[in-house]
C-alpha atoms as a PDB file:
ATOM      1  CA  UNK A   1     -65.159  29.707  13.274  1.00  0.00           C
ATOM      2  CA  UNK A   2     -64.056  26.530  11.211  1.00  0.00           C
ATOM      3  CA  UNK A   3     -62.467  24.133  12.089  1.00  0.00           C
ATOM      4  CA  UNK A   4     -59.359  24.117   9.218  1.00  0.00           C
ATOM      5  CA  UNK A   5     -59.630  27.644  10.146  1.00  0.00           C
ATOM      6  CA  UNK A   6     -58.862  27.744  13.865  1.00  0.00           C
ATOM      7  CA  UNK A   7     -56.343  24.728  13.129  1.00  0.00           C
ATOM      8  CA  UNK A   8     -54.604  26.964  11.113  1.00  0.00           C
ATOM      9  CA  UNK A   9     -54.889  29.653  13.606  1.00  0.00           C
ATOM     10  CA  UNK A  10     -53.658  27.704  16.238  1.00  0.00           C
ATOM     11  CA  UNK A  11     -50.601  26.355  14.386  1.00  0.00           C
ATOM     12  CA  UNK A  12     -49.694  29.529  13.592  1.00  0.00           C
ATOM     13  CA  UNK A  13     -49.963  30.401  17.387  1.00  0.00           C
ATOM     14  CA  UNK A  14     -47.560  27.599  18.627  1.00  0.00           C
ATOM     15  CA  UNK A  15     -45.113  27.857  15.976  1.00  0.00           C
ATOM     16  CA  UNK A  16     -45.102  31.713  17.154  1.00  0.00           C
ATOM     17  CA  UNK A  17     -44.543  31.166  20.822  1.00  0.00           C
ATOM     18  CA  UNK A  18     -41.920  28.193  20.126  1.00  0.00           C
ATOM     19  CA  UNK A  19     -39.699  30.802  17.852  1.00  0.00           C
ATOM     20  CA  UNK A  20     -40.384  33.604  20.816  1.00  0.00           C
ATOM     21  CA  UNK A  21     -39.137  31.072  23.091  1.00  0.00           C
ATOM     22  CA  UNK A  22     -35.993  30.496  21.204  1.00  0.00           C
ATOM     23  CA  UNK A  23     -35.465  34.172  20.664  1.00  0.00           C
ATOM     24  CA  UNK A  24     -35.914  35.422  23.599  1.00  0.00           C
ATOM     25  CA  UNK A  25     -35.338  32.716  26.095  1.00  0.00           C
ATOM     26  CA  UNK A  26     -32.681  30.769  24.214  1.00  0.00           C
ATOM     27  CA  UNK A  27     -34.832  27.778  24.694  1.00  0.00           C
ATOM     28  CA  UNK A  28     -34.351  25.094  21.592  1.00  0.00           C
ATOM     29  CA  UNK A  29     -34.943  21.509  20.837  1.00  0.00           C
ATOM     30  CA  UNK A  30     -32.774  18.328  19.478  1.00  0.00           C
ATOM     31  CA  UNK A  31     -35.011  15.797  18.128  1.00  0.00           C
ATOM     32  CA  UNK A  32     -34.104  12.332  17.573  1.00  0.00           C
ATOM     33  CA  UNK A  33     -36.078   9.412  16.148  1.00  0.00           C
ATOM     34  CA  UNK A  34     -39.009   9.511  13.958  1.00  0.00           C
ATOM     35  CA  UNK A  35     -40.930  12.950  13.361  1.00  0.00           C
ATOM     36  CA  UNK A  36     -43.692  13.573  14.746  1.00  0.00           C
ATOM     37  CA  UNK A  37     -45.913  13.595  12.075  1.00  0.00           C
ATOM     38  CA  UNK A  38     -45.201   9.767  10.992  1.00  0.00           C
ATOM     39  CA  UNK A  39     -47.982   8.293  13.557  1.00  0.00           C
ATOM     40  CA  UNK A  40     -51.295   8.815  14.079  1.00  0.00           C
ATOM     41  CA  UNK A  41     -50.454   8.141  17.886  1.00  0.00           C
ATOM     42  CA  UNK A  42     -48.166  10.154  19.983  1.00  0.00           C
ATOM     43  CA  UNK A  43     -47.577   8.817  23.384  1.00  0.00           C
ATOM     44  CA  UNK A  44     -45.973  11.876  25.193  1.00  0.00           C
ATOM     45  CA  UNK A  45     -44.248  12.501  29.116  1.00  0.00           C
ATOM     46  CA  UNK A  46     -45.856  15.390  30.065  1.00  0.00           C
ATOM     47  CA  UNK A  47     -43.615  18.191  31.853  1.00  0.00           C
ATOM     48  CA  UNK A  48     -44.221  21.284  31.210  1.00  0.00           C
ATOM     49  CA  UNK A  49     -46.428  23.534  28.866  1.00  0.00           C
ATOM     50  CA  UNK A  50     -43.388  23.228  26.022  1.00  0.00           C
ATOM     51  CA  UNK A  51     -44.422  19.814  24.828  1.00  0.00           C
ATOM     52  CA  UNK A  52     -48.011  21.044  24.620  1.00  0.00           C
ATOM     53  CA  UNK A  53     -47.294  24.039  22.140  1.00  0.00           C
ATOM     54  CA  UNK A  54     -44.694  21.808  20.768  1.00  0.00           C
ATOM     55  CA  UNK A  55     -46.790  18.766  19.561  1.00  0.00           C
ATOM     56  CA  UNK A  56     -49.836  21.469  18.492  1.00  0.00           C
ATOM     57  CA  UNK A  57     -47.438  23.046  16.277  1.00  0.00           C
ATOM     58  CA  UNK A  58     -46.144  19.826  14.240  1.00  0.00           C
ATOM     59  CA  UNK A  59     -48.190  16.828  14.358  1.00  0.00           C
ATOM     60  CA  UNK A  60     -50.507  16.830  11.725  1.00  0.00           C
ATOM     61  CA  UNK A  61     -54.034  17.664  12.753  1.00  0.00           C
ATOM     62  CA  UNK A  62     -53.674  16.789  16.522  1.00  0.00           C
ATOM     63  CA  UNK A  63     -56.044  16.198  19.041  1.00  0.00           C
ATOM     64  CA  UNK A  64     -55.735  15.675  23.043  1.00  0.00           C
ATOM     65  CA  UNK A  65     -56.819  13.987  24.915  1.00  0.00           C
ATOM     66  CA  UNK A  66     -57.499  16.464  28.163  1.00  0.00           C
ATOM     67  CA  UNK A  67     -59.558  17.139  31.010  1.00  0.00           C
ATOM     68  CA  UNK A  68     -62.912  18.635  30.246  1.00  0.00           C
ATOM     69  CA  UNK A  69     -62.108  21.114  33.239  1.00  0.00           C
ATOM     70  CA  UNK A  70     -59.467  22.768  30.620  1.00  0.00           C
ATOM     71  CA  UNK A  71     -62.769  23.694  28.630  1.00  0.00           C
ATOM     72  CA  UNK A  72     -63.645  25.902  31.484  1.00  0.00           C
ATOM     73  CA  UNK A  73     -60.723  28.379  30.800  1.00  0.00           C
ATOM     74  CA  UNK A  74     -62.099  31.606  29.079  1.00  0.00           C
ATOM     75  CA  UNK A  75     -61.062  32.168  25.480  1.00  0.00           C
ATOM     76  CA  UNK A  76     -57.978  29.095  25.707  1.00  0.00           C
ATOM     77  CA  UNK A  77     -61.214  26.370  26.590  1.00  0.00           C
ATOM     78  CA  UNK A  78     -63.486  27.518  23.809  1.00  0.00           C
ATOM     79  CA  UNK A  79     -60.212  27.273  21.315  1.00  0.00           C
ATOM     80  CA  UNK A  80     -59.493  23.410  23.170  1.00  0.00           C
ATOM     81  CA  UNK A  81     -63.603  22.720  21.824  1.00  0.00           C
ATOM     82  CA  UNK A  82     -63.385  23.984  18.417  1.00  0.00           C
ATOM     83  CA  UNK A  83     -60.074  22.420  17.857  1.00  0.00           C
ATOM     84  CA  UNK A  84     -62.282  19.197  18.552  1.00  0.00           C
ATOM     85  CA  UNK A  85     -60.002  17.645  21.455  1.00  0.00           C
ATOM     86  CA  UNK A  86     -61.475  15.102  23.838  1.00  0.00           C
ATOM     87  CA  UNK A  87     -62.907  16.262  27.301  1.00  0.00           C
ATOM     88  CA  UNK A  88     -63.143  13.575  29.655  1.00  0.00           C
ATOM     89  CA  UNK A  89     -64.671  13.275  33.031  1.00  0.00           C
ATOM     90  CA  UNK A  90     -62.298  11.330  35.430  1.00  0.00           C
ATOM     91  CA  UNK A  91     -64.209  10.136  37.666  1.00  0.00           C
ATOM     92  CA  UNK A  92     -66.794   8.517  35.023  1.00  0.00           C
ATOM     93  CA  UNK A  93     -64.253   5.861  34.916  1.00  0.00           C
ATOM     94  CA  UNK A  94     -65.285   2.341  32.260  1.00  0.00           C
ATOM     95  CA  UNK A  95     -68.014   4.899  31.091  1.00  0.00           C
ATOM     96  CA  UNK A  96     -65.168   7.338  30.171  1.00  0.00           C
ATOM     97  CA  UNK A  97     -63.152   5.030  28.466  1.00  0.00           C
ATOM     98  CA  UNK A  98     -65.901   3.410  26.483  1.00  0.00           C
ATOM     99  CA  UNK A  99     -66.185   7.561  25.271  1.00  0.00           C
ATOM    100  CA  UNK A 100     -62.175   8.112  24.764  1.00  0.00           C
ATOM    101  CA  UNK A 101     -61.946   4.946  22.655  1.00  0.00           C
ATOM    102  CA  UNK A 102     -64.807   5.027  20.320  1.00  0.00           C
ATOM    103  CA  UNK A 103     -63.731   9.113  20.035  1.00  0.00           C
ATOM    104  CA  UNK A 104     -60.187   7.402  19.069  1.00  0.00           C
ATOM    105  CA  UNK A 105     -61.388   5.691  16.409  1.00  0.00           C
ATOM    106  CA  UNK A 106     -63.543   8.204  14.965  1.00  0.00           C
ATOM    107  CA  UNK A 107     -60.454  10.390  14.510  1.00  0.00           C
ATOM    108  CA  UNK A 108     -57.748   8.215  13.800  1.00  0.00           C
ATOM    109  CA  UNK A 109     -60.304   7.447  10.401  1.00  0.00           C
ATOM    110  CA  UNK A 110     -60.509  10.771  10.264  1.00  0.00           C
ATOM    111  CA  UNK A 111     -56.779  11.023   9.701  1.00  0.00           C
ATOM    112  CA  UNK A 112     -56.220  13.314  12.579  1.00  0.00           C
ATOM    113  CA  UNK A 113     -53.093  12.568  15.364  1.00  0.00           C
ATOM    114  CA  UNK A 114     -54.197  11.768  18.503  1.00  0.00           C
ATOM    115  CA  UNK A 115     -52.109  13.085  21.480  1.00  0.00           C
ATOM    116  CA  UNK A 116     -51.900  11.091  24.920  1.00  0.00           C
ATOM    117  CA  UNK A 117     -50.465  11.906  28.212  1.00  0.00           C
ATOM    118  CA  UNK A 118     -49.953   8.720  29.515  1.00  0.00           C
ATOM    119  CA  UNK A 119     -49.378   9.821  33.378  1.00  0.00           C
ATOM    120  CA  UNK A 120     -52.244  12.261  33.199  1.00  0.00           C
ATOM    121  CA  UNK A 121     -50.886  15.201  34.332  1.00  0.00           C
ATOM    122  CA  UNK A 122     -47.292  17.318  34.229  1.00  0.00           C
ATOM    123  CA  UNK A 123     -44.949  15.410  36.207  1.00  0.00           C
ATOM    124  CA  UNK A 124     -42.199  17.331  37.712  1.00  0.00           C
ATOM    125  CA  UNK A 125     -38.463  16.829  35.583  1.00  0.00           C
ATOM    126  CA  UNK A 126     -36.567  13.037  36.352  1.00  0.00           C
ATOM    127  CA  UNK A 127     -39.899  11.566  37.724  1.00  0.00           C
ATOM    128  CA  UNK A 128     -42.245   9.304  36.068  1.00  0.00           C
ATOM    129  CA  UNK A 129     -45.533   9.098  36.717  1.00  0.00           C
ATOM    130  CA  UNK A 130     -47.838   6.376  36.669  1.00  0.00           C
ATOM    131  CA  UNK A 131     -48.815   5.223  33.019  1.00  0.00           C
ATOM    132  CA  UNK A 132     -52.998   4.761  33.526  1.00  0.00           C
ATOM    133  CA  UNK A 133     -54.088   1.259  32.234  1.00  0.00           C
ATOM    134  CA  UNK A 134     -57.016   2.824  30.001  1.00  0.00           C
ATOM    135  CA  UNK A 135     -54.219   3.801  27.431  1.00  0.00           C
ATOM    136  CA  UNK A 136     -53.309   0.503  26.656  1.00  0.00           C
ATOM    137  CA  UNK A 137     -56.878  -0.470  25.668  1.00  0.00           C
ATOM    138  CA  UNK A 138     -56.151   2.384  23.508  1.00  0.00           C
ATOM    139  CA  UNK A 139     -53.578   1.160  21.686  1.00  0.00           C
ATOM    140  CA  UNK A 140     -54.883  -2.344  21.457  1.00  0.00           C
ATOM    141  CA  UNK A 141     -58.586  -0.634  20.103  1.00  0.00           C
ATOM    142  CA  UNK A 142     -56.343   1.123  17.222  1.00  0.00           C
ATOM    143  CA  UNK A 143     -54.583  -1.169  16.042  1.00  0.00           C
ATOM    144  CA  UNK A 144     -51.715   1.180  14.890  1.00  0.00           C
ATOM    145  CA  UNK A 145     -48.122   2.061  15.586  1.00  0.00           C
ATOM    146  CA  UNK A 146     -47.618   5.036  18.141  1.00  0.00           C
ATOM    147  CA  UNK A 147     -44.799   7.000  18.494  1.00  0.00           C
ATOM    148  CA  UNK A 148     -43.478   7.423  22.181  1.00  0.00           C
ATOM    149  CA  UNK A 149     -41.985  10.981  22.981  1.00  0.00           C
ATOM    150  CA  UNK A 150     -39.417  11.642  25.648  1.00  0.00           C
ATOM    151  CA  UNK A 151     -37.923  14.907  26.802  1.00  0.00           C
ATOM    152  CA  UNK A 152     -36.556  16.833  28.987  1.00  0.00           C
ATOM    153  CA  UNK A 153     -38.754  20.089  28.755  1.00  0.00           C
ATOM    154  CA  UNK A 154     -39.031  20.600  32.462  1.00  0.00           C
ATOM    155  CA  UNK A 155     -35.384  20.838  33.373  1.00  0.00           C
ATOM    156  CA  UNK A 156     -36.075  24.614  31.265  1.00  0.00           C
ATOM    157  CA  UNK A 157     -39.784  25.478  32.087  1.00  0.00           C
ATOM    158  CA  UNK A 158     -41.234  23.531  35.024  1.00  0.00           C
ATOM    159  CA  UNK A 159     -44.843  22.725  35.191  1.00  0.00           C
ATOM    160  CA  UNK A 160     -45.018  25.204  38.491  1.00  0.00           C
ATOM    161  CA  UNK A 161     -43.036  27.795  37.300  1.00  0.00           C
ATOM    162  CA  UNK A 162     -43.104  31.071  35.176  1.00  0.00           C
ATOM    163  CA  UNK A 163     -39.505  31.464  34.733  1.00  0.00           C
ATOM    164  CA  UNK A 164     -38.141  29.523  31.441  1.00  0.00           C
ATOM    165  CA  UNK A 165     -34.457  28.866  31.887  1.00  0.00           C
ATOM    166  CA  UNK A 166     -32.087  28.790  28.746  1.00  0.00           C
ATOM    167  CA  UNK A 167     -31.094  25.841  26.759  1.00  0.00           C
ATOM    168  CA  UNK A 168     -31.564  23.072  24.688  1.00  0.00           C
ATOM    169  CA  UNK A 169     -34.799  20.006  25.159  1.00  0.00           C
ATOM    170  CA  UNK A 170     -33.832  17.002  23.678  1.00  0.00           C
ATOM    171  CA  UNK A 171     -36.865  14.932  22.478  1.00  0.00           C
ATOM    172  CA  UNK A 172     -36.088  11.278  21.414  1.00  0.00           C
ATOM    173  CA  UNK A 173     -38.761   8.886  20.354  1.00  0.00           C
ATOM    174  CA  UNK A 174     -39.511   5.446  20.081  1.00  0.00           C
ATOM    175  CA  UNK A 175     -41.712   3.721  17.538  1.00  0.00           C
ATOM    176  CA  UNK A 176     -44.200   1.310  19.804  1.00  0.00           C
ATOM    177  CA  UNK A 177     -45.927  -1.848  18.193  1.00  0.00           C
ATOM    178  CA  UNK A 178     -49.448  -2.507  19.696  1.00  0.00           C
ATOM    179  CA  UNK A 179     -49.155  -6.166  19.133  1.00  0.00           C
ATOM    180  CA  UNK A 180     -47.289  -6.321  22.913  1.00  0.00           C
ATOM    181  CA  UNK A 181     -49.184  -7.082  25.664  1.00  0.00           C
ATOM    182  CA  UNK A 182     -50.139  -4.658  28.228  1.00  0.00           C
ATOM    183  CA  UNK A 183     -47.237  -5.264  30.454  1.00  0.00           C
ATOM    184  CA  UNK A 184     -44.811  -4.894  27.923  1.00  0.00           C
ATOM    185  CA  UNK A 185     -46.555  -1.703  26.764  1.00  0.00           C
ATOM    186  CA  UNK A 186     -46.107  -0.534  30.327  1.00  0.00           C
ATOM    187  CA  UNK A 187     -42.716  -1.301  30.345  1.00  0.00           C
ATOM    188  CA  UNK A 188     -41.303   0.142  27.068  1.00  0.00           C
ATOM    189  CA  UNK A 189     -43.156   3.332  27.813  1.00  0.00           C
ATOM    190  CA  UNK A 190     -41.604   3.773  31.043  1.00  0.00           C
ATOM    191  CA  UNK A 191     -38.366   2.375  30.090  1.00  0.00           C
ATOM    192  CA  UNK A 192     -38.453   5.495  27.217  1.00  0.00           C
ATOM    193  CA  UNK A 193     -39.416   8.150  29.704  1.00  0.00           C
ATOM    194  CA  UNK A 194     -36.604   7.613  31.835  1.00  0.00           C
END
């Protein structure tokens, strides 16, 4: 299968299960600041599956970032590989990130939207999790403006849980400039996720 093809395919697939959501869960969204489709960077707190299907469903021609574990999972893995995401290996550390960023790069001039969960991995609602220090080489490697996403997706559908409770997220981002230094980075981002 294509690529365009099983982009299209998934799209199609999130858009589905957010409207299911909504219908049959009475779980919506508020959104305020900047779409999500005017970066090529999308900095994201990572709750809950929500965001996931969420950020699939409207950025334009997103990959992830992810563990290359996820790749493992029958049928959902081999979608995660021909959606052309990037798998890394944890514990290859520098090596990894040498990988991530010139993958980054590649993309962004391929016009795609790259997707990063900065604490790397779901974090439980009204917690924030450590940002990791590779993503700010990131941003400082793409010299482009990212879009930070907040929300509140696991006070409705918990990253342990099954049961989706009803109500509204509220998503707010932030446009980021990657001029600031690291520390600054580190503290806008976690200043927005709270």
């Amino acid at each position: 299968m294509s690529y365009s093809v099983c982009l299209k395919i998934s799209k199609l697939w999130c858009r589905y299960n957010l409207y299911f959501l909504k219908l049959f869960c009475s779980l919506s969204y508020t959104y305020d600041g900047p779409w999500v489709n005017s970066s090529q960077l999308i900095i994201s707190k990572h709750q809950s599956a929500w965001e996931t299907l969420f950020l699939a469903a409207y950025a334009e021609k997103p990959i992830f970032i992810l563990k290359k574990e996820l790749l493992r999972i029958p049928l959902f893995g081999w979608c995660l590989f021909l959606l052309k995401n990037i798998a890394i290996d944890r514990s290859d550390g520098v090596t990894a990130l040498k990988k991530i960023m010139n993958s980054c790069n590649e993309h962004i001039a391929n016009k795609r939207t790259l997707i990063i969960f900065p604490e790397g991995t779901r974090v439980p609602y009204g917690q924030t999790g450590t940002i990791k220090k590779g993503i700010f080489k990131i941003i400082e490697s793409l010299k482009i403006t990212s879009l930070v996403l907040n929300h509140d997706a696991g006070k409705y559908w918990s990253r342990d849980s099954f049961i989706i409770k009803p109500g509204s997220i509220a998503i707010k981002t932030l446009s980021l400039d990657y001029t600031a230094k690291a520390d600054n980075l580190n503290t806008i981002i976690r200043e927005h996720f709270n």
